[in-house]
C-alpha atoms as a PDB file:
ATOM      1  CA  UNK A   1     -91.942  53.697-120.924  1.00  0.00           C
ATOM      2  CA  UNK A   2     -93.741  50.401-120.757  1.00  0.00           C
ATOM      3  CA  UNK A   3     -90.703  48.410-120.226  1.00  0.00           C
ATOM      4  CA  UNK A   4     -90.159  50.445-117.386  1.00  0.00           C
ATOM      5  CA  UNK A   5     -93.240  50.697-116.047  1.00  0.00           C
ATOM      6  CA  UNK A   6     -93.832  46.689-116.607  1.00  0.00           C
ATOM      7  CA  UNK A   7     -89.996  46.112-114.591  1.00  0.00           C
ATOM      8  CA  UNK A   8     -91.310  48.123-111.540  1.00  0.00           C
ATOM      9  CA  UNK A   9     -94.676  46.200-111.402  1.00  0.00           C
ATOM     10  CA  UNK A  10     -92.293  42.487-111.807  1.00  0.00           C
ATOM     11  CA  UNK A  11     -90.025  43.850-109.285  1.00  0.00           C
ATOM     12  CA  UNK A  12     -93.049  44.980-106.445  1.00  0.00           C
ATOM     13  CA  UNK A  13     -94.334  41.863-107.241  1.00  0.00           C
ATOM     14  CA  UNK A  14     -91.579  39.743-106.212  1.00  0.00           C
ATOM     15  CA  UNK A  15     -90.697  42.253-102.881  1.00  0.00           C
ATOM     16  CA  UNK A  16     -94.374  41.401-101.793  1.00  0.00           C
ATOM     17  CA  UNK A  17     -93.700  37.537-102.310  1.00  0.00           C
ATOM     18  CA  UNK A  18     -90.598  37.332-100.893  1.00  0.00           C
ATOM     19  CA  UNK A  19     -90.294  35.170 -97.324  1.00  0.00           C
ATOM     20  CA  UNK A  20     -89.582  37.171 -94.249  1.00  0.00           C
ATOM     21  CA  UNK A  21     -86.615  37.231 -92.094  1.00  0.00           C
ATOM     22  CA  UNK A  22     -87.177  34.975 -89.257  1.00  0.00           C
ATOM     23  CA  UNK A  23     -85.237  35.240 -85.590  1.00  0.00           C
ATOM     24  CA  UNK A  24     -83.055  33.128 -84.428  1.00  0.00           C
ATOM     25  CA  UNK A  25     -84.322  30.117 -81.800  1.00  0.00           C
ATOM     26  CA  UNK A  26     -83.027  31.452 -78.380  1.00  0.00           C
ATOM     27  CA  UNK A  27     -81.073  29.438 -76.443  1.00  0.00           C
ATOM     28  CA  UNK A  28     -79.051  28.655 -79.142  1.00  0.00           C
ATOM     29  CA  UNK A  29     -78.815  25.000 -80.156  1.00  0.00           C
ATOM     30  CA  UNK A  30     -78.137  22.511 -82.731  1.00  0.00           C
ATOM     31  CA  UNK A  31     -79.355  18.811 -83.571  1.00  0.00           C
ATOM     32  CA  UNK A  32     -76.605  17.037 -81.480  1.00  0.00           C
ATOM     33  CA  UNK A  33     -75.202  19.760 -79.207  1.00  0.00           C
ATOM     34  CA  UNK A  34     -75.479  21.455 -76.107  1.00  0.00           C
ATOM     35  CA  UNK A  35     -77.749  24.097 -75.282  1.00  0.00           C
ATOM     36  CA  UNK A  36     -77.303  26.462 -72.343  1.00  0.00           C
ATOM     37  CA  UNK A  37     -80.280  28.572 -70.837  1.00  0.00           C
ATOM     38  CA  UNK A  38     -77.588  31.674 -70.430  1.00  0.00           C
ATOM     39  CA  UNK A  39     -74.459  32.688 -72.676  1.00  0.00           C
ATOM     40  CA  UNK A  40     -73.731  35.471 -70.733  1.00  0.00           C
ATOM     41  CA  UNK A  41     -73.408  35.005 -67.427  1.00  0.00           C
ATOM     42  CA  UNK A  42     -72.175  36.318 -63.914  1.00  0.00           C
ATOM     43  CA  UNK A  43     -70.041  34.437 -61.283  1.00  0.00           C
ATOM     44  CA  UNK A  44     -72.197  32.534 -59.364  1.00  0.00           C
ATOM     45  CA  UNK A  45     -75.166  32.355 -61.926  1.00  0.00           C
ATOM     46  CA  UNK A  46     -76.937  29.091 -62.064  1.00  0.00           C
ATOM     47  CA  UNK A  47     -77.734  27.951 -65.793  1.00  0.00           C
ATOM     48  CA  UNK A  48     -79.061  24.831 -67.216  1.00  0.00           C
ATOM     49  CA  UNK A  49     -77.390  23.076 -69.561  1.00  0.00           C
ATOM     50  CA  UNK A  50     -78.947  20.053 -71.966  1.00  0.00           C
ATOM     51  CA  UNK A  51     -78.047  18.082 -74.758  1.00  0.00           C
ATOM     52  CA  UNK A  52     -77.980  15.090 -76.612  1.00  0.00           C
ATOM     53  CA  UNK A  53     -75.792  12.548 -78.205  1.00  0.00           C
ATOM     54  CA  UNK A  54     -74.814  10.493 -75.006  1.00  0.00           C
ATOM     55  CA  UNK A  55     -74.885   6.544 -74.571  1.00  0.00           C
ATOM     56  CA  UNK A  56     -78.101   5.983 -72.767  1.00  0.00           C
ATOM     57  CA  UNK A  57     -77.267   5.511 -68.675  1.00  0.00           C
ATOM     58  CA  UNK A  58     -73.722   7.173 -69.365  1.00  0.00           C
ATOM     59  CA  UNK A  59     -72.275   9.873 -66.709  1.00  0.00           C
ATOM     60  CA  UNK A  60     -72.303  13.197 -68.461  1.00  0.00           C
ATOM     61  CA  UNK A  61     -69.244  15.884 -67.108  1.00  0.00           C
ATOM     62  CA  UNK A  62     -69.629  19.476 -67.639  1.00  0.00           C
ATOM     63  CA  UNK A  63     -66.602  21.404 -67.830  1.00  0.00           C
ATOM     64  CA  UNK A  64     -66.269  24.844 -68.068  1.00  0.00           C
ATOM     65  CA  UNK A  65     -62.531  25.790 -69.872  1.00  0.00           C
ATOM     66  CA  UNK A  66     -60.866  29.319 -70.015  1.00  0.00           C
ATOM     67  CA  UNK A  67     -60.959  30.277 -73.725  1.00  0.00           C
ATOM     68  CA  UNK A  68     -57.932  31.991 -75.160  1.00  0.00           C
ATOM     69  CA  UNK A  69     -59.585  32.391 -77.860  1.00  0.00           C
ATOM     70  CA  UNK A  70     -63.324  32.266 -78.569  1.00  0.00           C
ATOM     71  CA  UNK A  71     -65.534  29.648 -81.161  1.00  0.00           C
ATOM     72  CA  UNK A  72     -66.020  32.608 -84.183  1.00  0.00           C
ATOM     73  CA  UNK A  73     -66.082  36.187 -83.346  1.00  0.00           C
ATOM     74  CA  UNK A  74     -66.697  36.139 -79.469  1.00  0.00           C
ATOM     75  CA  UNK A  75     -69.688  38.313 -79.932  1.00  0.00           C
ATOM     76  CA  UNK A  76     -72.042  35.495 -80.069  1.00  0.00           C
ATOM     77  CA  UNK A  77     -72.258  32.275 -78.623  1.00  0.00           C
ATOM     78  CA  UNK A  78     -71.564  29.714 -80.904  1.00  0.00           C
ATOM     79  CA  UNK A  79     -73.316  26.142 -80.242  1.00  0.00           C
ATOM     80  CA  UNK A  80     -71.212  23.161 -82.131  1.00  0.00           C
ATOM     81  CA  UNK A  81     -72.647  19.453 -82.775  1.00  0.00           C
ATOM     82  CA  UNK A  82     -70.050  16.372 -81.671  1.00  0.00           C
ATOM     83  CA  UNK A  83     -68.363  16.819 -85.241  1.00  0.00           C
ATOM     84  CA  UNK A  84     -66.928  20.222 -84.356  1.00  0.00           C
ATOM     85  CA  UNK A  85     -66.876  19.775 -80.679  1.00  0.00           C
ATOM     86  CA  UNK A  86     -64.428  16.749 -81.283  1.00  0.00           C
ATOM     87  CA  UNK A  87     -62.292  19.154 -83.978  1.00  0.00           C
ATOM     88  CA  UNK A  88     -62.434  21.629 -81.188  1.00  0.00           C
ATOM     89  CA  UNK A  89     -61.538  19.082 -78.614  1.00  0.00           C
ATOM     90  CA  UNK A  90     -58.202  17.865 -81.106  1.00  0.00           C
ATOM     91  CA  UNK A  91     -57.302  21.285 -81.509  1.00  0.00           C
ATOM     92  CA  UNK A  92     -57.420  22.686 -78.141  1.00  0.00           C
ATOM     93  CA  UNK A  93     -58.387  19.624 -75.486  1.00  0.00           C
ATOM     94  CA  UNK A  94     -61.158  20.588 -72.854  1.00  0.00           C
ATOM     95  CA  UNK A  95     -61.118  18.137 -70.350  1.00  0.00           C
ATOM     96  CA  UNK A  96     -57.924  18.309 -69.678  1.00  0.00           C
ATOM     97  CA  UNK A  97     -58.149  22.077 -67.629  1.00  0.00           C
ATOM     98  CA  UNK A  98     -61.616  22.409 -67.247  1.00  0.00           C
ATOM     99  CA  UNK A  99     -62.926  22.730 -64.133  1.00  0.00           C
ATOM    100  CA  UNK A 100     -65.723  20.332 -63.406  1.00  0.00           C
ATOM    101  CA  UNK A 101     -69.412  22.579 -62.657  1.00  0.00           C
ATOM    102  CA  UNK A 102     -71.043  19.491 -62.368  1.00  0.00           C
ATOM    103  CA  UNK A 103     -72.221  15.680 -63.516  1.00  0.00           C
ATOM    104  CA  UNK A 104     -75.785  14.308 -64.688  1.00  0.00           C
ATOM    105  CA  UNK A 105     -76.736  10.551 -65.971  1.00  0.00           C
ATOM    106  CA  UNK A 106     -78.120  10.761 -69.678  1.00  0.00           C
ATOM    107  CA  UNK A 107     -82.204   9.395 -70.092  1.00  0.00           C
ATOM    108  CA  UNK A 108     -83.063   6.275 -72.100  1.00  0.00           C
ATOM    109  CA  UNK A 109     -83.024   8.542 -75.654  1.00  0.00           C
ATOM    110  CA  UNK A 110     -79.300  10.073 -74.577  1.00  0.00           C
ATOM    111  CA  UNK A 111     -80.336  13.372 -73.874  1.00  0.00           C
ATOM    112  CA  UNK A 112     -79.296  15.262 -70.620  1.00  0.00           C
ATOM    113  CA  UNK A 113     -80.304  18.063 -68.655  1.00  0.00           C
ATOM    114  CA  UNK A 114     -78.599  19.798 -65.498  1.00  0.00           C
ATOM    115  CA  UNK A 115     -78.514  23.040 -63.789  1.00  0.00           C
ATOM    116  CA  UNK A 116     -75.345  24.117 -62.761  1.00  0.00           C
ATOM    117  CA  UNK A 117     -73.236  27.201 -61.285  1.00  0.00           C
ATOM    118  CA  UNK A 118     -70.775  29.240 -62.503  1.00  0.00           C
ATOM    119  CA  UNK A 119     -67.822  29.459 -59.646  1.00  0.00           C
ATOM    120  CA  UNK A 120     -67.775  32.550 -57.751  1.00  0.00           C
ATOM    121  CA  UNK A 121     -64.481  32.950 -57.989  1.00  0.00           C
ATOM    122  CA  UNK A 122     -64.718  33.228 -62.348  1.00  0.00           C
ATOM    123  CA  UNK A 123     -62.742  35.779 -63.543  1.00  0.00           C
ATOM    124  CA  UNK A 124     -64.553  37.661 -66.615  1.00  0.00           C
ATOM    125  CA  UNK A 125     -63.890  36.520 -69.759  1.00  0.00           C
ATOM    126  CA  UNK A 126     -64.865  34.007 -72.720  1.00  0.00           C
ATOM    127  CA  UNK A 127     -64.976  30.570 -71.706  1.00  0.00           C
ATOM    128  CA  UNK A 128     -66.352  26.793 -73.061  1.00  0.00           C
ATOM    129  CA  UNK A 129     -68.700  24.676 -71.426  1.00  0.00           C
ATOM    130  CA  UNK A 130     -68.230  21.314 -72.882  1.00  0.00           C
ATOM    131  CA  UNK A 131     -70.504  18.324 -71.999  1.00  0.00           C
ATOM    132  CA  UNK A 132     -68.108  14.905 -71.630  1.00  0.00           C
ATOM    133  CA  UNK A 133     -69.210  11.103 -71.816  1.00  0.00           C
ATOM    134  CA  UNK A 134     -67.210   8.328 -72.306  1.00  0.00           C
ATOM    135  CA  UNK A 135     -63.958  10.662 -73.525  1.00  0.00           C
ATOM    136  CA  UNK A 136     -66.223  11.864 -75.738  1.00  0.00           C
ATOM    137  CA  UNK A 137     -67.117  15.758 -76.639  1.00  0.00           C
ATOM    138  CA  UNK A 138     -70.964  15.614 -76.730  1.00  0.00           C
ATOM    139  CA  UNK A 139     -71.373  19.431 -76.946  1.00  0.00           C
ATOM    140  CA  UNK A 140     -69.467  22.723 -76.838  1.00  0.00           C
ATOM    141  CA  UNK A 141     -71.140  25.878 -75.980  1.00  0.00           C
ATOM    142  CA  UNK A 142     -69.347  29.269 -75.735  1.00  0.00           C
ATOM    143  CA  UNK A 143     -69.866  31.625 -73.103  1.00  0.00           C
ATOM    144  CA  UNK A 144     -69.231  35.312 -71.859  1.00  0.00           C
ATOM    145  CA  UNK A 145     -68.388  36.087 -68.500  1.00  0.00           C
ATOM    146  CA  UNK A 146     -69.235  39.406 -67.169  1.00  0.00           C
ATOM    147  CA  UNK A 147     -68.234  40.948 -64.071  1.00  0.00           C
ATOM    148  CA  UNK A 148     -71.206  41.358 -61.026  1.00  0.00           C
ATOM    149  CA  UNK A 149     -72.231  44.876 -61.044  1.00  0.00           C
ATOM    150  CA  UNK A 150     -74.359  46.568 -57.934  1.00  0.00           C
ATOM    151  CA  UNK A 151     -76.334  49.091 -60.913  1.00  0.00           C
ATOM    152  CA  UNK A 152     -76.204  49.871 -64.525  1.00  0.00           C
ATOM    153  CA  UNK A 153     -72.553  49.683 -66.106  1.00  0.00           C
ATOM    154  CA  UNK A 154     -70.712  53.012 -66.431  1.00  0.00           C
ATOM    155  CA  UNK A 155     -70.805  53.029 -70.247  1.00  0.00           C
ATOM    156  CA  UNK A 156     -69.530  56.591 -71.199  1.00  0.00           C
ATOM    157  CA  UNK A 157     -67.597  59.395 -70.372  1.00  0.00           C
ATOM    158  CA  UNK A 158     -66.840  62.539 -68.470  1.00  0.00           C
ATOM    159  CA  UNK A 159     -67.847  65.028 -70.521  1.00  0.00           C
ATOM    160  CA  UNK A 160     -67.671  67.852 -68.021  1.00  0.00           C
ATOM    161  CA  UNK A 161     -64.223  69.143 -69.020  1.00  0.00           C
ATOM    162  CA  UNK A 162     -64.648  68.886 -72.528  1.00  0.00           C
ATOM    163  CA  UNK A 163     -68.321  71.167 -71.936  1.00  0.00           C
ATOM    164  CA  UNK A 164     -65.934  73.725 -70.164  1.00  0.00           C
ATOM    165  CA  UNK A 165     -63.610  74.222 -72.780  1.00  0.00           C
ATOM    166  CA  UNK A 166     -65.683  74.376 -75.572  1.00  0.00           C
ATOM    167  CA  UNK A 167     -67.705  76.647 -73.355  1.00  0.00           C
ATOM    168  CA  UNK A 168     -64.634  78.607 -72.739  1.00  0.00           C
ATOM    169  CA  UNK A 169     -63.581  78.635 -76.579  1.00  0.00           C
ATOM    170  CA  UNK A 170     -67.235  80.359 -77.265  1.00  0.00           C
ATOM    171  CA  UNK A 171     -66.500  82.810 -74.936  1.00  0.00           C
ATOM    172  CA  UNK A 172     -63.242  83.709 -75.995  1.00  0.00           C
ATOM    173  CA  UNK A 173     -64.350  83.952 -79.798  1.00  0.00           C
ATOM    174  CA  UNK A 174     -66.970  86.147 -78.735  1.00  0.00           C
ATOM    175  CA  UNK A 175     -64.823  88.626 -76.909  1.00  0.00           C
ATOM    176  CA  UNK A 176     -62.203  88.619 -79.921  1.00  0.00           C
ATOM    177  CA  UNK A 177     -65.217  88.889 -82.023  1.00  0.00           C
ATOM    178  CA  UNK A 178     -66.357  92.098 -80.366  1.00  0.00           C
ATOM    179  CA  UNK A 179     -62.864  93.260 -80.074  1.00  0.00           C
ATOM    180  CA  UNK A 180     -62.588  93.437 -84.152  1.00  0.00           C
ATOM    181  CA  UNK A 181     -65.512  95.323 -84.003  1.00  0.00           C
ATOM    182  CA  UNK A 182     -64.417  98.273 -81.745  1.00  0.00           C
ATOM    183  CA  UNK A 183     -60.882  98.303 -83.740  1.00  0.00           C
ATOM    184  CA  UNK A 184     -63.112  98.481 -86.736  1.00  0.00           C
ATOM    185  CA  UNK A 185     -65.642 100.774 -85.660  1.00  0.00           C
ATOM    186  CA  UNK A 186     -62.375 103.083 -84.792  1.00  0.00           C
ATOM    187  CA  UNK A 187     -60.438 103.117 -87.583  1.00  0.00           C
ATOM    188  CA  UNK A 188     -63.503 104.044 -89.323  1.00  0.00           C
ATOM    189  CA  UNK A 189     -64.342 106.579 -87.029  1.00  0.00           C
ATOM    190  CA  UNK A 190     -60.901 107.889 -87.432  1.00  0.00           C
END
């Protein structure tokens, strides 16, 4: 009994010392990256974009590139530093289809900052927004594209048939419920 009771005081113990789970920093970002003030956006949003990483004075290019696939599981937005943008880049090459949202000039320290807009025209879907200098990947950033809606998105279903036959299958139990019970009541009559 005491080694018992002494394991559930060592074990409360250690659940009161033990850290707490922390969020997330939103935008997501990294040390050398890109960080977006969106990842999921509409067609025609305006988002700002900012990173780091670029030659100091050197034009910056953001490109936004149709994914066909997207960076991890496509249900989060996945923020990669130039290591894996430039894997990402060898693998499957931004620049070359991108279409250009927009240019800045990088500050004294290389970082960057621009707002730009998401063409009107942008069909839903996952797609990278990669910052450029020099031939260089800077920054990849993945986001969602999500069609304009006028209200709240039609998330469910009709359920009015399905209430009217299972309505209709209560009923009909019912009836052959109290149709047992007459035969019954009958043959006992009988």
């Amino acid at each position: 009994m005491r080694k018992l009771v002494s394991a559930l005081t060592v074990a409360a113990g250690l659940t009161l010392l033990a850290s707490p789970a922390t969020a997330q920093p939103y935008p997501p970002s990294s040390d050398q990256g890109l960080t977006v003030s969106e990842t999921t956006v509409t067609p025609g949003q305006e988002i700002t974009v900012s990173g780091d990483g670029a030659e100091p004075g050197a034009t910056v290019t953001i490109t936004l590139t149709r994914s066909s696939t997207s960076l991890g599981t496509g249900q989060r937005a996945v923020a990669a530093g130039p290591a894996l943008a430039g894997l990402v880049a060898a693998t499957r090459p931004l620049a070359q289809s991108g279409v250009v949202l927009g240019r800045t000039t990088a500050a004294d320290d290389g970082s960057f900052s621009t707002t730009v807009t998401i063409p009107s025209g942008t069909a839903a879907g996952i797609y990278t927004l990669s910052a450029i200098s020099g031939g260089e990947v800077l920054g990849v950033v993945t986001l969602r594209v999500v069609a304009a809606a006028g209200g709240l998105p039609f998330t469910g279903t009709d359920v009015g048939p399905g209430l009217a036959i299972g309505a209709g299958l209560i009923i009909a139990g019912g009836l052959l419920l109290l149709a047992v019970r007459r035969r019954r009541r009958s043959s006992v009559a009988a």
